[in-house]
C-alpha atoms as a PDB file:
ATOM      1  CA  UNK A   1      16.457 -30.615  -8.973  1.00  0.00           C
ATOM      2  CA  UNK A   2      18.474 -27.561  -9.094  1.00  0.00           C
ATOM      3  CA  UNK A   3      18.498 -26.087 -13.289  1.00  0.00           C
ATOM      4  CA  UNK A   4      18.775 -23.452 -15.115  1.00  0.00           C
ATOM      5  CA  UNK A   5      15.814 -22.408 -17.793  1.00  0.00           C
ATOM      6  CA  UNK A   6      15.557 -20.326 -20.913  1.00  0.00           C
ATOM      7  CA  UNK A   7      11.838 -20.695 -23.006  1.00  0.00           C
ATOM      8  CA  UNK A   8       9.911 -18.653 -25.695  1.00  0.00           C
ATOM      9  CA  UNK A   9      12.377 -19.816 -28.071  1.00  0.00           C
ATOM     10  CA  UNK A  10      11.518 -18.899 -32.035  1.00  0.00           C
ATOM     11  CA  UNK A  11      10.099 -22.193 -34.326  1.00  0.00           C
ATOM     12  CA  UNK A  12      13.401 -23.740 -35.693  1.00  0.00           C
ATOM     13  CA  UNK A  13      15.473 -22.001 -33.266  1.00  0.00           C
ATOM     14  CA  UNK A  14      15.428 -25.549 -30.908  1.00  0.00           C
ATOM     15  CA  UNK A  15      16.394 -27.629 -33.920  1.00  0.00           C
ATOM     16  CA  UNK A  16      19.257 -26.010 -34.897  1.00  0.00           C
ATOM     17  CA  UNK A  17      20.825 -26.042 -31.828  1.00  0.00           C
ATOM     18  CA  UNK A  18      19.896 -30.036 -31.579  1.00  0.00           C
ATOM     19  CA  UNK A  19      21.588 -29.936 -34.997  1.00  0.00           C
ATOM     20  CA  UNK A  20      24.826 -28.829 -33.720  1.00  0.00           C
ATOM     21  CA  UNK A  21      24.694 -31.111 -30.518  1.00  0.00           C
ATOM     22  CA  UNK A  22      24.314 -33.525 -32.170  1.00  0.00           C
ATOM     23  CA  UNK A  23      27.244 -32.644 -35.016  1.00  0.00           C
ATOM     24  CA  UNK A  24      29.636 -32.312 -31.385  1.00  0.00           C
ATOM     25  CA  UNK A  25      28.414 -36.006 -30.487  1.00  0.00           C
ATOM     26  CA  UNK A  26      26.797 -34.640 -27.455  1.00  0.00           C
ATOM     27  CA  UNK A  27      23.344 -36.700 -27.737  1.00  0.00           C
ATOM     28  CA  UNK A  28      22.966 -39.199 -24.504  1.00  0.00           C
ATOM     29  CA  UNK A  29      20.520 -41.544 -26.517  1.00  0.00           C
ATOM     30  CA  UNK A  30      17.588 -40.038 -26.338  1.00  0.00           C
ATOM     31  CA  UNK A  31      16.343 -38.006 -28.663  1.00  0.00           C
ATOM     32  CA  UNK A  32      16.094 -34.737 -26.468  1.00  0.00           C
ATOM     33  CA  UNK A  33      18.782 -35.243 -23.881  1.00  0.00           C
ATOM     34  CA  UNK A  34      22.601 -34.222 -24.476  1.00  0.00           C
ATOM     35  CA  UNK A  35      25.389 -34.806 -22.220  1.00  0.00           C
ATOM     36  CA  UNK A  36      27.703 -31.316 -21.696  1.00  0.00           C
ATOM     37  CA  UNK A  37      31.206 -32.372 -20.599  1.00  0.00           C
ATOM     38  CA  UNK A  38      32.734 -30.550 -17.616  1.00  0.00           C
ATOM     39  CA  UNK A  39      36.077 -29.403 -17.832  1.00  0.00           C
ATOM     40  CA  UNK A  40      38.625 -31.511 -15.987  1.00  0.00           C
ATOM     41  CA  UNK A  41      39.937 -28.185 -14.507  1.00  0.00           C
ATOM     42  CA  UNK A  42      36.467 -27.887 -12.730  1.00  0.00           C
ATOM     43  CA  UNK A  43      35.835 -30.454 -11.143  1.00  0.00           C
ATOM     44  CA  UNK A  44      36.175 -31.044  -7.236  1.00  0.00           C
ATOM     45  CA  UNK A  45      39.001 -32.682  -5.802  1.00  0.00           C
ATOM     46  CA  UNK A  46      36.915 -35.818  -5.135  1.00  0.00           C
ATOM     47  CA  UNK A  47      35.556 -35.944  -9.333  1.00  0.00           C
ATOM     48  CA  UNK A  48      39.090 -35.977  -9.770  1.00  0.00           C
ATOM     49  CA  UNK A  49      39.961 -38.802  -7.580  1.00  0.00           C
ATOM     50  CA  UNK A  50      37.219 -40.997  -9.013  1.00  0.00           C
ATOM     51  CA  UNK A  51      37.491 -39.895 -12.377  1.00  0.00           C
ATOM     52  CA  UNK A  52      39.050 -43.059 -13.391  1.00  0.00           C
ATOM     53  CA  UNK A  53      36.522 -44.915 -12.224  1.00  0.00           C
ATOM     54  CA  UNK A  54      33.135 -42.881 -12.725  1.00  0.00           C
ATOM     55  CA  UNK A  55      33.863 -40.319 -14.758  1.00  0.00           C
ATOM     56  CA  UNK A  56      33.422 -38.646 -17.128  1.00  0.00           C
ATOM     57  CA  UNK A  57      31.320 -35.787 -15.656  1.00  0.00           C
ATOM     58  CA  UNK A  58      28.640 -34.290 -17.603  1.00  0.00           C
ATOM     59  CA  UNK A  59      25.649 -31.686 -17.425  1.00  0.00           C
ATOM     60  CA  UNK A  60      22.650 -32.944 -18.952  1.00  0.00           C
ATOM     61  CA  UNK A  61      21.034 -30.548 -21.484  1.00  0.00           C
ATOM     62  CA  UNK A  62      17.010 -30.681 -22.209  1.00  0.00           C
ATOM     63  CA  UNK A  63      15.497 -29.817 -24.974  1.00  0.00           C
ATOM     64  CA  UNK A  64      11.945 -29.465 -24.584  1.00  0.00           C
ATOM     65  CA  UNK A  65       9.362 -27.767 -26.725  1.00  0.00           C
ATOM     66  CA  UNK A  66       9.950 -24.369 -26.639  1.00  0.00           C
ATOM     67  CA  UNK A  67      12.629 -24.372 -23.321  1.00  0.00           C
ATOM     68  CA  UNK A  68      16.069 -25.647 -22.861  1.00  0.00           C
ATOM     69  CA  UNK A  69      16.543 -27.063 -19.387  1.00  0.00           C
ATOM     70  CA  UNK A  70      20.293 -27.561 -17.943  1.00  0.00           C
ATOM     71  CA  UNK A  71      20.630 -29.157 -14.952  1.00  0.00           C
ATOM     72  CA  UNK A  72      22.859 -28.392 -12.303  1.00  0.00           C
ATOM     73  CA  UNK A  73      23.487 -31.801 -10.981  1.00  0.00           C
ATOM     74  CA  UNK A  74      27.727 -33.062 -12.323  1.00  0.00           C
ATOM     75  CA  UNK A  75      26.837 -36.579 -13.394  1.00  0.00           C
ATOM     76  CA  UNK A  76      29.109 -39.517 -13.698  1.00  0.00           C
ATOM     77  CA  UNK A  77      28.603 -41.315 -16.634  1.00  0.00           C
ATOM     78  CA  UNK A  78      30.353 -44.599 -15.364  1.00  0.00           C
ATOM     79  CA  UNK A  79      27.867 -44.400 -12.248  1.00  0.00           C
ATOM     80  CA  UNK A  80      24.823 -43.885 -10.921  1.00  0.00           C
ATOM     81  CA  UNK A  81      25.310 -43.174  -7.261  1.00  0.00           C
ATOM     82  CA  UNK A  82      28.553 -42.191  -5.501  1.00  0.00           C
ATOM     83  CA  UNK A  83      29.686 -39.258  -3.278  1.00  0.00           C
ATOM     84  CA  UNK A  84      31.271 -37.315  -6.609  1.00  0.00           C
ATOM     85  CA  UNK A  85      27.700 -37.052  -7.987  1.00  0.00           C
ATOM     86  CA  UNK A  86      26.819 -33.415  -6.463  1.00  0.00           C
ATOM     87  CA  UNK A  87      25.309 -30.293  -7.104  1.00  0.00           C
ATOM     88  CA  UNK A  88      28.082 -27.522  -9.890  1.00  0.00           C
ATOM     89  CA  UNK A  89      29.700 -24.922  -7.217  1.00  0.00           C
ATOM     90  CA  UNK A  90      29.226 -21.641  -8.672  1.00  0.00           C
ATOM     91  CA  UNK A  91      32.460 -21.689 -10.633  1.00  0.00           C
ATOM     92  CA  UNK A  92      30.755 -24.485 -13.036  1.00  0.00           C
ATOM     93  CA  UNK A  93      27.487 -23.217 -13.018  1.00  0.00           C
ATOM     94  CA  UNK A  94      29.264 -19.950 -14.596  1.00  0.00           C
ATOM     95  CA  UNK A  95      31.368 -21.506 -17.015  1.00  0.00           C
ATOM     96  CA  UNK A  96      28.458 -24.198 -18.126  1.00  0.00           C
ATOM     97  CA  UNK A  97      25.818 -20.986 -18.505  1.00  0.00           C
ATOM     98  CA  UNK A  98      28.391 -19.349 -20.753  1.00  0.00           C
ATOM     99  CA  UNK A  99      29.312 -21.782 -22.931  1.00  0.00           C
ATOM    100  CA  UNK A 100      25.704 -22.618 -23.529  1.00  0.00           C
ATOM    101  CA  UNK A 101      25.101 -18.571 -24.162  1.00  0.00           C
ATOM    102  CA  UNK A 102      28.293 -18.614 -26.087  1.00  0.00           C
ATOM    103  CA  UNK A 103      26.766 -21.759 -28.494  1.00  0.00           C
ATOM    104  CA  UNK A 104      23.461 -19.908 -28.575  1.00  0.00           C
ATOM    105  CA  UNK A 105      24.835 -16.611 -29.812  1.00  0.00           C
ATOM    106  CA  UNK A 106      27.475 -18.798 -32.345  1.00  0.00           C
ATOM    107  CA  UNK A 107      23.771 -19.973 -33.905  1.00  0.00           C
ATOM    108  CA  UNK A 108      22.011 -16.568 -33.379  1.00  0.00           C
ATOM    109  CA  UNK A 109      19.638 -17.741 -31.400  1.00  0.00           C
ATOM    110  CA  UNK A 110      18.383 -14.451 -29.548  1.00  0.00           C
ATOM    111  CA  UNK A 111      15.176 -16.110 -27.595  1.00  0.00           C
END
C-alpha cells in the first residue's frame, strides 16, 4: 500500500487533531480511521463517470499511536472493487498532503 507517514508526534498533539476530525464528521466508524474527501475537481475522468454510482471518493486517514498514516489509495465509498478504485496521481497526492499540513499547522501541531 502506497502512504504517506509523519510520527514522533507530541502527547495530546494526536487527540486534538482526532478532535477536529471528528467536529468535520470525517470519522469512518472506527475509532482511529477518518475518511478525507477528494475534491470533485480531482478526480479522473473515470471517478467522475462512476461517481453516481460509487462515489464518493475518499483518502483514508490513520491515526495511530504516535504516527498519522494517509493512504494513497482514492476509495469509493459506495464500493469495494471497481476500475475507479486506483492509486492519487500526483496532483491529489499534493493537494491531500497540503491540506493535511494546512489542518496540522491550523492546530499547531509542529511534530
Amino acid at each position: 500500500m502506497r502512504s504517506y507517514c509523519l510520527d514522533e508526534f507530541v502527547p495530546g498533539e494526536l487527540e486534538r487533531l482526532a478532535e477536529r476530525l471528528d467536529g468535520m464528521k470525517l470519522s469512518a466508524g472506527m475509532e482511529t480511521l477518518y475518511w478525507l474527501p477528494v475534491p470533485q475537481k480531482l478526480l479522473t475522468p473515470l471517478q467522475k463517470k462512476h461517481e453516481r454510482e460509487c462515489g464518493p471518493y475518499v483518502l483514508a486517514l490513520e491515526i495511530l499511536d504516535e504516527s498519522l498514516r494517509l493512504e494513497l489509495l482514492v476509495r469509493a465509498r459506495n464500493r469495494l472493487r471497481c476500475d475507479c478504485v486506483a492509486y492519487a496521481d500526483h496532483g491529489l497526492v499534493h493537494h491531500m498532503l497540503r491540506h493535511l499540513h494546512n489542518l496540522l499547522d491550523e492546530l499547531k501541531i509542529t511534530s
